[in-house]
C-alpha atoms as a PDB file:
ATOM      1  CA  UNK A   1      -1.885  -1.642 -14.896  1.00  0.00           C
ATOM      2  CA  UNK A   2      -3.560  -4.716 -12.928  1.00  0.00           C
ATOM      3  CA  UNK A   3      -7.224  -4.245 -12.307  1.00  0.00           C
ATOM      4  CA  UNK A   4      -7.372  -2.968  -9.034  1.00  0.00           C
ATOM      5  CA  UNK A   5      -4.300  -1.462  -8.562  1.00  0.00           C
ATOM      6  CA  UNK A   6      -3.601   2.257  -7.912  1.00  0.00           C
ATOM      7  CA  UNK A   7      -0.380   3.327  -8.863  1.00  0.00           C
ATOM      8  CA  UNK A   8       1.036   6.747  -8.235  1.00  0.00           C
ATOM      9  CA  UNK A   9       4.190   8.427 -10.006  1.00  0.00           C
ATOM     10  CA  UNK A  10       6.680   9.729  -7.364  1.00  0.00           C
ATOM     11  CA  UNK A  11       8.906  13.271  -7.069  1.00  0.00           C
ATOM     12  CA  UNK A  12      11.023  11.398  -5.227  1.00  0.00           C
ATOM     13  CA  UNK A  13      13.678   8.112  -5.741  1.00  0.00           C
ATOM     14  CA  UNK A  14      13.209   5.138  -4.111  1.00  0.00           C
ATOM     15  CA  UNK A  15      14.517   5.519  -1.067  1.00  0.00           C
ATOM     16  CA  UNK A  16      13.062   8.863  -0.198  1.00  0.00           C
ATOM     17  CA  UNK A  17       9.633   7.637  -1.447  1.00  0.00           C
ATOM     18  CA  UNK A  18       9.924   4.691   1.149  1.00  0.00           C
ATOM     19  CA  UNK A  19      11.196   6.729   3.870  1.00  0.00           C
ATOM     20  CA  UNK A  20       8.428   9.338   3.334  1.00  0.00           C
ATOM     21  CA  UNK A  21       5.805   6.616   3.676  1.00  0.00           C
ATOM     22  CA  UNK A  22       7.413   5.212   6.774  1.00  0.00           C
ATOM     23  CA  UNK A  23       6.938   8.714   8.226  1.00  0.00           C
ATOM     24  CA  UNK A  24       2.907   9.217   6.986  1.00  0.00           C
ATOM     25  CA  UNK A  25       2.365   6.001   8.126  1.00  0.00           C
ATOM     26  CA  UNK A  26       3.695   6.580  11.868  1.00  0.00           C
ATOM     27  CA  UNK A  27       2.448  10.459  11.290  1.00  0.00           C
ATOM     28  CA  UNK A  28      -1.291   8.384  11.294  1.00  0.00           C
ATOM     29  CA  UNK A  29      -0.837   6.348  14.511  1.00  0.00           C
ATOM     30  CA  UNK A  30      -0.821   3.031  12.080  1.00  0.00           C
ATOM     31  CA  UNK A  31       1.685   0.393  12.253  1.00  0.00           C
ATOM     32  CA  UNK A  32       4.142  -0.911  10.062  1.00  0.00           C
ATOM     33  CA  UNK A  33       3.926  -4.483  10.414  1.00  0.00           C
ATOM     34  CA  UNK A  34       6.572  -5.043   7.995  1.00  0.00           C
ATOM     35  CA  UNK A  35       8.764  -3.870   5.206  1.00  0.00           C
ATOM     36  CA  UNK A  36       9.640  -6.812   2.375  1.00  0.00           C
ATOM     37  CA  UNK A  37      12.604  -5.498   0.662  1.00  0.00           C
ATOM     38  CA  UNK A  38      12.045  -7.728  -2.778  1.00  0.00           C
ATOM     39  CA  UNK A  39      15.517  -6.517  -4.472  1.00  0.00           C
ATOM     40  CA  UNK A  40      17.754  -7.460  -1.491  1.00  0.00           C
ATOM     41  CA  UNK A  41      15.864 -10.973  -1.418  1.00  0.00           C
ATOM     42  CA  UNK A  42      16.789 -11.102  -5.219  1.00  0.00           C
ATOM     43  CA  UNK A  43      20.376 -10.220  -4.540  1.00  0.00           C
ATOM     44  CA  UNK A  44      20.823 -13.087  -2.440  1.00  0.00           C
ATOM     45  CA  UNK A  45      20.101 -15.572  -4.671  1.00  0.00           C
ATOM     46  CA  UNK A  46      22.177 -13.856  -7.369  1.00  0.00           C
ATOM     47  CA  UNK A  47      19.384 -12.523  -9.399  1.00  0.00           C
ATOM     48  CA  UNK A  48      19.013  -8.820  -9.741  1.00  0.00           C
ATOM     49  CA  UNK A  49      16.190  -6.734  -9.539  1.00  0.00           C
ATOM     50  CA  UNK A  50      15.470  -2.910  -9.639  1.00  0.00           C
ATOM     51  CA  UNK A  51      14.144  -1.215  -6.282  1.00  0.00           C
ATOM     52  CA  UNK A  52      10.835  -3.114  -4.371  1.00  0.00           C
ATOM     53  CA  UNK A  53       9.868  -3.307  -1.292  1.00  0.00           C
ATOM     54  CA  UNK A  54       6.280  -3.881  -0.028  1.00  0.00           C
ATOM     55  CA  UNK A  55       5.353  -2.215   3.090  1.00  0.00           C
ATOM     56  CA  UNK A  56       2.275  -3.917   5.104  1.00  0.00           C
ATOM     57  CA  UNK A  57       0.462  -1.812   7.659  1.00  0.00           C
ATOM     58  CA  UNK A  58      -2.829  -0.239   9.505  1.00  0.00           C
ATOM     59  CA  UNK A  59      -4.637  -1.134  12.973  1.00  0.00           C
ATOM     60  CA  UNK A  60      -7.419  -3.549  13.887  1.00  0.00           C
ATOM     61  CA  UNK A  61      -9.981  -0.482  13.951  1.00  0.00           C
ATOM     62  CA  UNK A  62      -9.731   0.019  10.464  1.00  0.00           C
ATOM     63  CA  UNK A  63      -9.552  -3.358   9.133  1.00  0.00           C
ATOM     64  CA  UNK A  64     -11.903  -5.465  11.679  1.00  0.00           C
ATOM     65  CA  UNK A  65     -14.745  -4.135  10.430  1.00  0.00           C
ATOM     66  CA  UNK A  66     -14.219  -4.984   6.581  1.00  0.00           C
ATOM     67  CA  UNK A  67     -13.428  -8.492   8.047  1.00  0.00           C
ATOM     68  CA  UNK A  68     -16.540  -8.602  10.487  1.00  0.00           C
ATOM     69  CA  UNK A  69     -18.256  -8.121   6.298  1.00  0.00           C
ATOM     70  CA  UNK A  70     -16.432 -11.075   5.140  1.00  0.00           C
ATOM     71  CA  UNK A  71     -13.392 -12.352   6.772  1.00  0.00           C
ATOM     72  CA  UNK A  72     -11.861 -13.486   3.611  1.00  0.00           C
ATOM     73  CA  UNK A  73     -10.538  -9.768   3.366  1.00  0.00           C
ATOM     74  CA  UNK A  74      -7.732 -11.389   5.920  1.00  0.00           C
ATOM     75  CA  UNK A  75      -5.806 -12.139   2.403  1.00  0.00           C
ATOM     76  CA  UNK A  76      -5.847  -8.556   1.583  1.00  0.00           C
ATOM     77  CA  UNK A  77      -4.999  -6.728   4.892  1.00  0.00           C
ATOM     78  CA  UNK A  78      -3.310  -5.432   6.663  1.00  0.00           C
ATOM     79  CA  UNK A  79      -3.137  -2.718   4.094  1.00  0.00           C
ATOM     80  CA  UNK A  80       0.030  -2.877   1.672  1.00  0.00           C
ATOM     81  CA  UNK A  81       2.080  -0.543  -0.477  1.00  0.00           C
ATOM     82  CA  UNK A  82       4.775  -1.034  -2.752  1.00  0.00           C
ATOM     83  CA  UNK A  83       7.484   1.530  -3.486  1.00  0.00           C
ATOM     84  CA  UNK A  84       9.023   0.145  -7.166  1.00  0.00           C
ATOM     85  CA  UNK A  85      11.299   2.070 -10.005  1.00  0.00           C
ATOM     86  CA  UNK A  86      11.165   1.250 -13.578  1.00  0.00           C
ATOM     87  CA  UNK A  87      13.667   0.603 -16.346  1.00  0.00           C
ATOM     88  CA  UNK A  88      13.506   4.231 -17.080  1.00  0.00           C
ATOM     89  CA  UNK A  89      14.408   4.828 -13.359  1.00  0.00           C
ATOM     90  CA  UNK A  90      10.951   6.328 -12.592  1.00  0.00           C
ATOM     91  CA  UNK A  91       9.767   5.855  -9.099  1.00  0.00           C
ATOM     92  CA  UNK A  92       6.175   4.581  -8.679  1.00  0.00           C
ATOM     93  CA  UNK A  93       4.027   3.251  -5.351  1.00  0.00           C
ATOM     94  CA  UNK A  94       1.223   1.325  -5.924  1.00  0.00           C
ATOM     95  CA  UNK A  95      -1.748  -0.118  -3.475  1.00  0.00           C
ATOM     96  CA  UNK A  96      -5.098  -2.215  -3.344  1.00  0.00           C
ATOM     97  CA  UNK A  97      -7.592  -0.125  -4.214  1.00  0.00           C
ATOM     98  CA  UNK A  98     -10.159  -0.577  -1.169  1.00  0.00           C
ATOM     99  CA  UNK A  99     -13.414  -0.288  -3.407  1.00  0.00           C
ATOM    100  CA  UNK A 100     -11.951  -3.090  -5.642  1.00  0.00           C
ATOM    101  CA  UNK A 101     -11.193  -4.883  -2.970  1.00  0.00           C
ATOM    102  CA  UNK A 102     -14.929  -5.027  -1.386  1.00  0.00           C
ATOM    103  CA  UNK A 103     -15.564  -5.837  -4.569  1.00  0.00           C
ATOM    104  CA  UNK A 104     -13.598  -8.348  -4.925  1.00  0.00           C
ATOM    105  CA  UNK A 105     -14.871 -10.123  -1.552  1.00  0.00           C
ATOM    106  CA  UNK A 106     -18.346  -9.362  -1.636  1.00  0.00           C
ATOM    107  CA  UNK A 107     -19.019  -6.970   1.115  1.00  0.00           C
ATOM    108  CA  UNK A 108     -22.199  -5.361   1.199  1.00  0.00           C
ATOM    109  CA  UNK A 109     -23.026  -1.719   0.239  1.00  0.00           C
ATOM    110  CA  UNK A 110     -23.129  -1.141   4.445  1.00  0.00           C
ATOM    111  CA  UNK A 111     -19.486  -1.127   4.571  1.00  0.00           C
ATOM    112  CA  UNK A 112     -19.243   1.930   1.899  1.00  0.00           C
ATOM    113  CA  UNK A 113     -18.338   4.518   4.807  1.00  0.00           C
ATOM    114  CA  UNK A 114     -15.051   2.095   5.845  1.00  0.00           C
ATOM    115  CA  UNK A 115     -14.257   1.440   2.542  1.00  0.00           C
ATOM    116  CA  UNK A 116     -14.535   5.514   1.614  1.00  0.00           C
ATOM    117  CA  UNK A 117     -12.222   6.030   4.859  1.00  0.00           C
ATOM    118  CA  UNK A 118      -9.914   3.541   4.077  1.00  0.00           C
ATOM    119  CA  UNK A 119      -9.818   4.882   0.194  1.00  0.00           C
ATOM    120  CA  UNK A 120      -8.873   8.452   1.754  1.00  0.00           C
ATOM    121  CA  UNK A 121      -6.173   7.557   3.858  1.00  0.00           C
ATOM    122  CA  UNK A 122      -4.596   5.354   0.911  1.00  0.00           C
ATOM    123  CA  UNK A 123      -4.679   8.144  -1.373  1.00  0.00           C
ATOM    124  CA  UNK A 124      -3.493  10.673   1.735  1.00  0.00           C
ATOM    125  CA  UNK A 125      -0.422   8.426   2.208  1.00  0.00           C
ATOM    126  CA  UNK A 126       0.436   8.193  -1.437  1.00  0.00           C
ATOM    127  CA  UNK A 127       0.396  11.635  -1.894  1.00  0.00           C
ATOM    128  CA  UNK A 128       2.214  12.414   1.452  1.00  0.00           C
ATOM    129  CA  UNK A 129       5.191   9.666   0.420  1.00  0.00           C
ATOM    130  CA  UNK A 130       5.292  11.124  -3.955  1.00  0.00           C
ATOM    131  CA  UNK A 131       4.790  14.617  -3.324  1.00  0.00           C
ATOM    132  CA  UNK A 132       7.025  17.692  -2.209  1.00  0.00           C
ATOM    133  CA  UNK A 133       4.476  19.533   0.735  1.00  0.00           C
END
């Protein structure tokens, strides 16, 4: 997998994986900003593609503060996840990893508690939308 990435094997297919991280994500108080549904775009220019759709969310509280460290972690949130199945028919979601991602934009070691907080609720959310409660 791409440095950075976390990717999670799901219990669940597609569509049950996307509608289970709808329902954490509203379940938090975040919102959904917006739901990119990849295969459909593929479809309609005759090209076909297995199941992917990136879903972009969070709130300002969360995310202001990484960008009050350095703004250029605009590119990277709101937060995203993508819900994807493989040629085997596996279903997988994947996200930024937030440590990677202060990393990746320099933020000081200051910002370790946001970055910890956001790392939890990623990994909450992932395991709320893969796995049977």
């Amino acid at each position: 997998m791409a440095e950075g990435l976390v990717t999670v094997g799901s219990g669940f297919a597609p569509e049950e994986t996307m509608a289970r991280l709808e329902a954490a994500v509203a379940a938090k108080g975040l919102t959904m900003f917006a739901r990119i549904d990849h295969a459909a775009g593929a479809a309609q220019v005759g090209l076909a593609l297995r199941p992917t759709v990136l879903f972009i969310f969070g709130n300002a509280k969360g995310g202001t503060p990484l960008m009050q460290g350095a703004q250029t972690m605009g590119i990277d949130l709101p937060l995203k996840a993508l819900v994807w199945q493989d040629a085997a028919g596996k279903t997988w979601l994947s996200y930024n990893d937030p440590a990677w991602l202060a990393r990746r934009h320099g933020l000081d070691p200051g910002h370790e508690r946001a970055v910890g907080a956001l790392s939890a609720a990623l990994g909450t959310l992932a395991q709320e939308a893969t796995r049977a409660p």
